[in-house]
PDB file of N, CA and C in Angstrom:
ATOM      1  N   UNK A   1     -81.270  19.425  -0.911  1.00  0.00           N
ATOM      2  CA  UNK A   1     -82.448  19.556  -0.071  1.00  0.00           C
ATOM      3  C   UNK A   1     -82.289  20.779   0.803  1.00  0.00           C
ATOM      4  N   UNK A   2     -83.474  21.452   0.448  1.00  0.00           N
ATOM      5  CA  UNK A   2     -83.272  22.919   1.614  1.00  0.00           C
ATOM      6  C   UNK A   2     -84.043  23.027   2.401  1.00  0.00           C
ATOM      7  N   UNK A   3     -83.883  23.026   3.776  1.00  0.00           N
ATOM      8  CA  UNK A   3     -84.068  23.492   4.553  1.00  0.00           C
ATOM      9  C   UNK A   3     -84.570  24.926   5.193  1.00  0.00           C
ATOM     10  N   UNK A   4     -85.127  24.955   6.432  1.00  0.00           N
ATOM     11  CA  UNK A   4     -85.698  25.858   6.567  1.00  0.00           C
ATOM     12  C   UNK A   4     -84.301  27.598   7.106  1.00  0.00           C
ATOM     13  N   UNK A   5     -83.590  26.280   7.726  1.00  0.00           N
ATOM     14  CA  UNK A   5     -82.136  26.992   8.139  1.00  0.00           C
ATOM     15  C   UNK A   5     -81.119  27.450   7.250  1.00  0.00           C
ATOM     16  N   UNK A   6     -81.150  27.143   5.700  1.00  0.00           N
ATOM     17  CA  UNK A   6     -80.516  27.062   4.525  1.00  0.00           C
ATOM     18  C   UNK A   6     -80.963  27.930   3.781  1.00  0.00           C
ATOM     19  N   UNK A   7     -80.110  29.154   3.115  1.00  0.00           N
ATOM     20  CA  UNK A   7     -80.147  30.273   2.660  1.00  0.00           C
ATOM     21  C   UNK A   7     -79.918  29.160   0.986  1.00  0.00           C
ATOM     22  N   UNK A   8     -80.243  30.136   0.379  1.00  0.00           N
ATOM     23  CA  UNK A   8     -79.698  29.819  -1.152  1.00  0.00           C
ATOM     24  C   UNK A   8     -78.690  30.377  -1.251  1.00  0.00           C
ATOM     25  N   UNK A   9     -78.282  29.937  -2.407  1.00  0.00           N
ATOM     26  CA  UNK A   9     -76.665  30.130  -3.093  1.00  0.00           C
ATOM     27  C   UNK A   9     -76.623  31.640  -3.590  1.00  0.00           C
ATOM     28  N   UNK A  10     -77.717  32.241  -4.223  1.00  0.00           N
ATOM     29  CA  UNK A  10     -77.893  33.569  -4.393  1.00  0.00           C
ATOM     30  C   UNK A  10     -77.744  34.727  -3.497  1.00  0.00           C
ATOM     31  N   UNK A  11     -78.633  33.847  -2.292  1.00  0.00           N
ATOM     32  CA  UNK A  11     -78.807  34.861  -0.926  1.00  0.00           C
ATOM     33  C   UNK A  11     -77.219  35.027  -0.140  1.00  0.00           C
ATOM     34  N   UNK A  12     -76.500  34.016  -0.382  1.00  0.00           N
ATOM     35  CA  UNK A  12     -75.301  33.681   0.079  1.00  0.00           C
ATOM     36  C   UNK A  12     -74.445  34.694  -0.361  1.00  0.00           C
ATOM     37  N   UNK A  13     -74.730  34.742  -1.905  1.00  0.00           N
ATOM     38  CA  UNK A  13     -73.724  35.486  -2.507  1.00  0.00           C
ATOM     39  C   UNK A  13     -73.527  36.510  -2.522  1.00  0.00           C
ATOM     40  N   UNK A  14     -75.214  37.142  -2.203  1.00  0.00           N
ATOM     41  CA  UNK A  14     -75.388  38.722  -2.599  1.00  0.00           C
ATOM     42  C   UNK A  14     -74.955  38.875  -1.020  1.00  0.00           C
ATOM     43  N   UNK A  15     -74.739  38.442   0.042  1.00  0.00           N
ATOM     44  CA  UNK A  15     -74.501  38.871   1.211  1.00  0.00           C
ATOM     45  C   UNK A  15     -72.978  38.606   1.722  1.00  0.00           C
ATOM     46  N   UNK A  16     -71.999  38.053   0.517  1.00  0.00           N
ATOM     47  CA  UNK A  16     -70.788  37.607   0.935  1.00  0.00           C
ATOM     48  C   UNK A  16     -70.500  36.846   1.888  1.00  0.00           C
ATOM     49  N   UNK A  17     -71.142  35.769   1.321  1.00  0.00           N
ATOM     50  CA  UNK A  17     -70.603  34.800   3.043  1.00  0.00           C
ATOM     51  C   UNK A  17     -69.559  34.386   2.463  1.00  0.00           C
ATOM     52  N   UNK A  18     -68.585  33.714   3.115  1.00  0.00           N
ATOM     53  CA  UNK A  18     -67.182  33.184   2.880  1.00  0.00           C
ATOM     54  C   UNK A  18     -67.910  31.367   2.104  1.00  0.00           C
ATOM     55  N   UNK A  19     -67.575  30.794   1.621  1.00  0.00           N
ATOM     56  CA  UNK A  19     -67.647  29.418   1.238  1.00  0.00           C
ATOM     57  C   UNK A  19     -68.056  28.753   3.026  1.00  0.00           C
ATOM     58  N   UNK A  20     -66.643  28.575   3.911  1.00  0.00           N
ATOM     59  CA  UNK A  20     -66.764  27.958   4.947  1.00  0.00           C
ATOM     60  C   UNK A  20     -68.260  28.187   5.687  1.00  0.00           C
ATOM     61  N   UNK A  21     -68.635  29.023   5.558  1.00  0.00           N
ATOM     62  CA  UNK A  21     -69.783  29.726   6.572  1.00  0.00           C
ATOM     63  C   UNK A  21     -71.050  29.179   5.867  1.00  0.00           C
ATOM     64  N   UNK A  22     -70.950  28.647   4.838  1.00  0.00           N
ATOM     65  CA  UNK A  22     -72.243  28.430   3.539  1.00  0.00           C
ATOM     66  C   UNK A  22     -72.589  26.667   4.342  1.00  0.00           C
ATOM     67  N   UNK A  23     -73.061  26.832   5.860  1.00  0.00           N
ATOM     68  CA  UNK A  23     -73.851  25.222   5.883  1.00  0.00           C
ATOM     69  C   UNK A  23     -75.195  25.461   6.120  1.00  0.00           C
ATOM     70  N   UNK A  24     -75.800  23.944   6.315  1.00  0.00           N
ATOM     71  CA  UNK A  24     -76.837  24.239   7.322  1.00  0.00           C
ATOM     72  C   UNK A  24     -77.441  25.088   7.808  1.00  0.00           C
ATOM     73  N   UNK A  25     -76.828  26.453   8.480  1.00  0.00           N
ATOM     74  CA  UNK A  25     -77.654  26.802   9.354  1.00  0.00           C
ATOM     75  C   UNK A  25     -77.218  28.502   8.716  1.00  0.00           C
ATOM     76  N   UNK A  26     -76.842  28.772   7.426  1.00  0.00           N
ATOM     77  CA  UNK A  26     -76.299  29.683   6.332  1.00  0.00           C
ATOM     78  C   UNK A  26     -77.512  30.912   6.681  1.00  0.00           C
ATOM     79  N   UNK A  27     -79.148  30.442   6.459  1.00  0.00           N
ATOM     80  CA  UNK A  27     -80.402  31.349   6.901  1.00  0.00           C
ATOM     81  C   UNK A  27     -79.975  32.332   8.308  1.00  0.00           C
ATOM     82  N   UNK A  28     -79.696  31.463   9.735  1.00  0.00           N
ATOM     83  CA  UNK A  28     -79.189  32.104  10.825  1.00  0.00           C
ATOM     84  C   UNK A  28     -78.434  33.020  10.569  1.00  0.00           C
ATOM     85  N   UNK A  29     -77.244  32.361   9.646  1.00  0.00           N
ATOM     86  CA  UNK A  29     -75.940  33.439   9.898  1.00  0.00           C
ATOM     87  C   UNK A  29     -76.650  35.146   9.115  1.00  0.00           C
ATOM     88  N   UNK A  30     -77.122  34.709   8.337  1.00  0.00           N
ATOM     89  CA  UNK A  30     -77.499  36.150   7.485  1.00  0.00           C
ATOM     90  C   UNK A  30     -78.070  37.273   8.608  1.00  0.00           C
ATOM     91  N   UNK A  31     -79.476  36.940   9.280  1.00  0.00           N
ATOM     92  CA  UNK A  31     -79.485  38.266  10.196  1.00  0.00           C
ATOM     93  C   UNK A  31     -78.341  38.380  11.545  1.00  0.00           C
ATOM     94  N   UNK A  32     -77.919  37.564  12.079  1.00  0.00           N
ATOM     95  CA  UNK A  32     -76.924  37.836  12.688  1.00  0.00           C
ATOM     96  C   UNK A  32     -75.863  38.395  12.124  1.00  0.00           C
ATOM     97  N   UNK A  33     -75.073  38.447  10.741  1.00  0.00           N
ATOM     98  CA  UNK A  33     -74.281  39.169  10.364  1.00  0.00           C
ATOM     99  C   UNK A  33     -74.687  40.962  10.186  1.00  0.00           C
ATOM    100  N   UNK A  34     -75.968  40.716   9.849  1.00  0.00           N
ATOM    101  CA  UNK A  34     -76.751  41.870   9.768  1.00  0.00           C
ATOM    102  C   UNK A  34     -77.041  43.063  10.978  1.00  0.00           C
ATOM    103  N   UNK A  35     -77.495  42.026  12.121  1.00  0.00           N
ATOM    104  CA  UNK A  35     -77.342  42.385  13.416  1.00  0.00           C
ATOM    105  C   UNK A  35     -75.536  43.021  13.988  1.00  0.00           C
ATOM    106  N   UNK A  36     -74.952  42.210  13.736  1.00  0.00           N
ATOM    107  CA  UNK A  36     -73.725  42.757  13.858  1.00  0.00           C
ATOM    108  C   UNK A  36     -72.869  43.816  13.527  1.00  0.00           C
ATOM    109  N   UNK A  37     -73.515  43.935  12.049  1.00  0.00           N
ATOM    110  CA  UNK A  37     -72.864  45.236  11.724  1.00  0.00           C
ATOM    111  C   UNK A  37     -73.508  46.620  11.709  1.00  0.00           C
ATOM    112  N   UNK A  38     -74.953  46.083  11.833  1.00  0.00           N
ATOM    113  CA  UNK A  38     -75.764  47.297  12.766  1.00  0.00           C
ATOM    114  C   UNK A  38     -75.544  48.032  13.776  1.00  0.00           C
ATOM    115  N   UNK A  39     -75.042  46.938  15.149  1.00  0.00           N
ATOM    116  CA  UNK A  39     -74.639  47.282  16.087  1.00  0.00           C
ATOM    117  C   UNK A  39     -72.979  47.512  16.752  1.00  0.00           C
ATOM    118  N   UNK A  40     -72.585  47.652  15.584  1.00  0.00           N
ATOM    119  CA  UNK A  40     -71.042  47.868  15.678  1.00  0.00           C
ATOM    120  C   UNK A  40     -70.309  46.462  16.687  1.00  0.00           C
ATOM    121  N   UNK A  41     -70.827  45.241  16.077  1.00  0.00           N
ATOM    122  CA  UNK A  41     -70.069  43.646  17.109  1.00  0.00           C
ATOM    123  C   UNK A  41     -70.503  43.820  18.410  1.00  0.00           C
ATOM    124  N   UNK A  42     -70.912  44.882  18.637  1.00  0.00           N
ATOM    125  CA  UNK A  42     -71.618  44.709  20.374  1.00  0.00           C
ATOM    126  C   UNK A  42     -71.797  43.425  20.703  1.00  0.00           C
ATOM    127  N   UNK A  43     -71.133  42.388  21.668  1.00  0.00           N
ATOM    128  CA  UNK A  43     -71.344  41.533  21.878  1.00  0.00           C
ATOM    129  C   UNK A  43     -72.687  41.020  22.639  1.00  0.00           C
ATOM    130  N   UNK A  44     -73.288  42.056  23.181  1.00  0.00           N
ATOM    131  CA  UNK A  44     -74.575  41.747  23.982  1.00  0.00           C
ATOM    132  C   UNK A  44     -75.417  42.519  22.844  1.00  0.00           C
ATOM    133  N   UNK A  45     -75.607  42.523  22.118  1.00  0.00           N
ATOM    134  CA  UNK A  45     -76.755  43.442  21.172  1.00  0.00           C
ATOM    135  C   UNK A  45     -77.385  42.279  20.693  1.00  0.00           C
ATOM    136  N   UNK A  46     -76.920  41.372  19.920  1.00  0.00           N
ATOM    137  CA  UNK A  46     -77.442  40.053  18.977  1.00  0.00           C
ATOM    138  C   UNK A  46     -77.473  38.895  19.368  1.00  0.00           C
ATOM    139  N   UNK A  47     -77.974  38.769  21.071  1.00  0.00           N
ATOM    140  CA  UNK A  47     -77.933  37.726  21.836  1.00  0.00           C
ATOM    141  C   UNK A  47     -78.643  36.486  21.490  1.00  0.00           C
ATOM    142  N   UNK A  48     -79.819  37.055  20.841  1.00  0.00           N
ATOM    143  CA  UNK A  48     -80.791  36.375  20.274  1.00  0.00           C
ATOM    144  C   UNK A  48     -80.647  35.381  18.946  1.00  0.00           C
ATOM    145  N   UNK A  49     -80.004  36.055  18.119  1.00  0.00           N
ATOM    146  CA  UNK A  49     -79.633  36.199  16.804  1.00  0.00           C
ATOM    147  C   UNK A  49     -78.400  35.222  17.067  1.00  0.00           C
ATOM    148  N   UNK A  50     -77.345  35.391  18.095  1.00  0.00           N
ATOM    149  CA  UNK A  50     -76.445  34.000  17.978  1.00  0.00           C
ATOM    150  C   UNK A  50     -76.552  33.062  19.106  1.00  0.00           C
ATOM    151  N   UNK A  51     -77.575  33.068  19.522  1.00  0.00           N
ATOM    152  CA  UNK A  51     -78.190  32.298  20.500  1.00  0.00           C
ATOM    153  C   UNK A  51     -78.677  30.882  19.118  1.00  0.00           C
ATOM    154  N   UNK A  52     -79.596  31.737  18.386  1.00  0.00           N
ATOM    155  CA  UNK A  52     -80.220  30.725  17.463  1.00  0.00           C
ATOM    156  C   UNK A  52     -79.463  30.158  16.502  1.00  0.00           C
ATOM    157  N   UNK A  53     -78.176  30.719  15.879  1.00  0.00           N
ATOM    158  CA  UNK A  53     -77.503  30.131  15.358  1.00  0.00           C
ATOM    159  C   UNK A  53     -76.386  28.795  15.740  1.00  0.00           C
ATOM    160  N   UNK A  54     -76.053  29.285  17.092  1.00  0.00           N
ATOM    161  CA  UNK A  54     -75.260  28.376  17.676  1.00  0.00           C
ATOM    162  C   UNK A  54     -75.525  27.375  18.282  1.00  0.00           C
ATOM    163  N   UNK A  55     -76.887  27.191  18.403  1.00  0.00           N
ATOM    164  CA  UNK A  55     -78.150  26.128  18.585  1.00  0.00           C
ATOM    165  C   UNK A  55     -78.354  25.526  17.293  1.00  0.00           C
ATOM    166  N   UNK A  56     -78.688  26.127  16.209  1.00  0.00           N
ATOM    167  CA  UNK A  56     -78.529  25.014  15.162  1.00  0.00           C
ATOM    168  C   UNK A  56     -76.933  24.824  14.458  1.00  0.00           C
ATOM    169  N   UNK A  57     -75.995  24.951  14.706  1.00  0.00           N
ATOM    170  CA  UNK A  57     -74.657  24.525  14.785  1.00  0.00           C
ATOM    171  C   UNK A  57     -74.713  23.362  15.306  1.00  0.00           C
ATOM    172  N   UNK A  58     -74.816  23.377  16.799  1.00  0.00           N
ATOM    173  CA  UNK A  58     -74.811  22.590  17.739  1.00  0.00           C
ATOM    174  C   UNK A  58     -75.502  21.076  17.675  1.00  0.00           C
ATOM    175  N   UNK A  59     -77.008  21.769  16.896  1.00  0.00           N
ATOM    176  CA  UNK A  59     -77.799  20.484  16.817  1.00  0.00           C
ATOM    177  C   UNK A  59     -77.501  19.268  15.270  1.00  0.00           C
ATOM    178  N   UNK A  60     -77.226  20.576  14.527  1.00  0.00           N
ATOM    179  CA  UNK A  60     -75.978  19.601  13.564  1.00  0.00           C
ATOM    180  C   UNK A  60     -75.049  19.173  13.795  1.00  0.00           C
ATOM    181  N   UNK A  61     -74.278  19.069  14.458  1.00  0.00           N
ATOM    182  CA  UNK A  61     -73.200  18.487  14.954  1.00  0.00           C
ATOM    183  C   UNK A  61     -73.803  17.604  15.696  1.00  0.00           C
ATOM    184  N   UNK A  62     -74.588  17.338  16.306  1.00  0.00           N
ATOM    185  CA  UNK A  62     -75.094  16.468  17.258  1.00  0.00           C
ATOM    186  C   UNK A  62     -75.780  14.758  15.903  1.00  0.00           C
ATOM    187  N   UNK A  63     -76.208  15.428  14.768  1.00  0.00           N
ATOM    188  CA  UNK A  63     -76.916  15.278  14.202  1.00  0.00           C
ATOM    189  C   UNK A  63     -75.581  14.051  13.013  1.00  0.00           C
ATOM    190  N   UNK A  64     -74.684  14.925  13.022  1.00  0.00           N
ATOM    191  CA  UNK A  64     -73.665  14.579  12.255  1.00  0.00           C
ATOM    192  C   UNK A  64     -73.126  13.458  12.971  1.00  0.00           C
ATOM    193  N   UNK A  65     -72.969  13.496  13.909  1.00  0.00           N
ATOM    194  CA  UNK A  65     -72.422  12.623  14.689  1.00  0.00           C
ATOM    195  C   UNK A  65     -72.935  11.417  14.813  1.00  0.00           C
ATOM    196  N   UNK A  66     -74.310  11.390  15.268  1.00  0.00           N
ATOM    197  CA  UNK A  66     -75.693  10.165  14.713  1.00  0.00           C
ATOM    198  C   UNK A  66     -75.332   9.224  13.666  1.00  0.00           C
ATOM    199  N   UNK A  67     -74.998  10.280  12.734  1.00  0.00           N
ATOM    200  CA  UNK A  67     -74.892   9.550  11.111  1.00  0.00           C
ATOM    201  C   UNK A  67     -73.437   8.928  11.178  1.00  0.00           C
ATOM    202  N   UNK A  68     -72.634   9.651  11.732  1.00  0.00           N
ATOM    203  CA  UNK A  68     -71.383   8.726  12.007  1.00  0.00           C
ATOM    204  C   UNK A  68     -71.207   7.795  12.883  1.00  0.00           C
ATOM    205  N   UNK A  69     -71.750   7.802  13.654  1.00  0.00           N
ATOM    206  CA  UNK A  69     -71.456   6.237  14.824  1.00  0.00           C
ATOM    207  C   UNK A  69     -72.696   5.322  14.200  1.00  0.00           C
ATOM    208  N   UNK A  70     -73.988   5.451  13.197  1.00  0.00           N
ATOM    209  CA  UNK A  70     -74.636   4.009  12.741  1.00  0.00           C
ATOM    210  C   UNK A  70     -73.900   4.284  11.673  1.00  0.00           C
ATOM    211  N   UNK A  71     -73.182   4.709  11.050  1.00  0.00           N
ATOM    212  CA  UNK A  71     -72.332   4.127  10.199  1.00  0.00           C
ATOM    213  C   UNK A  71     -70.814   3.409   9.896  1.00  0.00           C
ATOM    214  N   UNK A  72     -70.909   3.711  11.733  1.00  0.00           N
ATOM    215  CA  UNK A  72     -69.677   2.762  12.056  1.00  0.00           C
ATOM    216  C   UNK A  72     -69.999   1.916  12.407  1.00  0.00           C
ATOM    217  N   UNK A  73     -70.827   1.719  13.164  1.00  0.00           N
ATOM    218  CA  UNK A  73     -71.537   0.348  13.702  1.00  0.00           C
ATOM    219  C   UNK A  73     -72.089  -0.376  12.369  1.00  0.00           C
ATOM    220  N   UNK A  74     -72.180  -0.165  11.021  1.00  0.00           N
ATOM    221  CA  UNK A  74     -72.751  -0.724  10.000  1.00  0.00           C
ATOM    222  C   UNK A  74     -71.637  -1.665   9.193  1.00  0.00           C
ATOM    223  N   UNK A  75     -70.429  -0.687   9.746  1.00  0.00           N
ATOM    224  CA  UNK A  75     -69.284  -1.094   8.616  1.00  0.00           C
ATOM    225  C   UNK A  75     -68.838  -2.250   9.904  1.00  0.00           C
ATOM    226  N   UNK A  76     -68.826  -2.237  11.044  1.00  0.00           N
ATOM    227  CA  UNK A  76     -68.630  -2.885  12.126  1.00  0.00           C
ATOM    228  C   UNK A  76     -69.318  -4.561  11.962  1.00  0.00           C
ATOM    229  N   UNK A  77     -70.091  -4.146  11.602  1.00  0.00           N
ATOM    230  CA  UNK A  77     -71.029  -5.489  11.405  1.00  0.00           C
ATOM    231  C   UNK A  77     -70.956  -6.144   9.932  1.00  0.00           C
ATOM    232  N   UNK A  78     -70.940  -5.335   9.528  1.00  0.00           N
ATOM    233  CA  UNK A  78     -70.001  -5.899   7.991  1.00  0.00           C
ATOM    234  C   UNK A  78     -68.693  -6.909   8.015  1.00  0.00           C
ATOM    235  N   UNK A  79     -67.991  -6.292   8.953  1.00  0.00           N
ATOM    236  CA  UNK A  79     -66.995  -6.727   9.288  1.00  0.00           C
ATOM    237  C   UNK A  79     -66.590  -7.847   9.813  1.00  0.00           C
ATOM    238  N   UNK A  80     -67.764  -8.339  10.419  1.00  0.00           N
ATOM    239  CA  UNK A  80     -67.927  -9.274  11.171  1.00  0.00           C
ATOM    240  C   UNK A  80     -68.482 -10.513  10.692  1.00  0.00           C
ATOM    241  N   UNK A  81     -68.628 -10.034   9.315  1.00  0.00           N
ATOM    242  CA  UNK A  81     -69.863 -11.187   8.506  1.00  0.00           C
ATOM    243  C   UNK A  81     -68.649 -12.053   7.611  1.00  0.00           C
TER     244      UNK A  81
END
């Protein structure tokens, strides 16, 4: 399922992302890598650009986490039966 934050496997490839870097939020990383090497890593140049990425990092992880505590609480109650 793709997402709006989710690059394809093509777009991935032709831009060398590493495997690790290929989640969720893969769309973000592309112009921010882009941004970056435009601006020689300037850390204040692509504020924007990893502003938005590290916001949807963030909100996956938040998201991930959801899915892990009702699924502990599921096996919890299982447990109990």
């Amino acid at each position: 399922m793709a997402s709006s934050t989710t690059a394809s496997q093509e777009e991935l490839k032709a831009n060398k992302v590493p495997l690790a870097w290929r989640d969720q939020c893969s769309a973000l990383l592309l112009p921010l890598n882009v941004c970056r090497k435009d601006k020689y890593y300037l850390p204040w140049e692509c504020e924007n650009e990893r502003h938005a990425y590290e916001k949807c990092q963030y909100e996956d992880y938040l998201r991930r986490m959801k899915v892990l505590s009702k699924q502990k609480l599921r096996e919890a109650q299982v447990a109990q039966e």
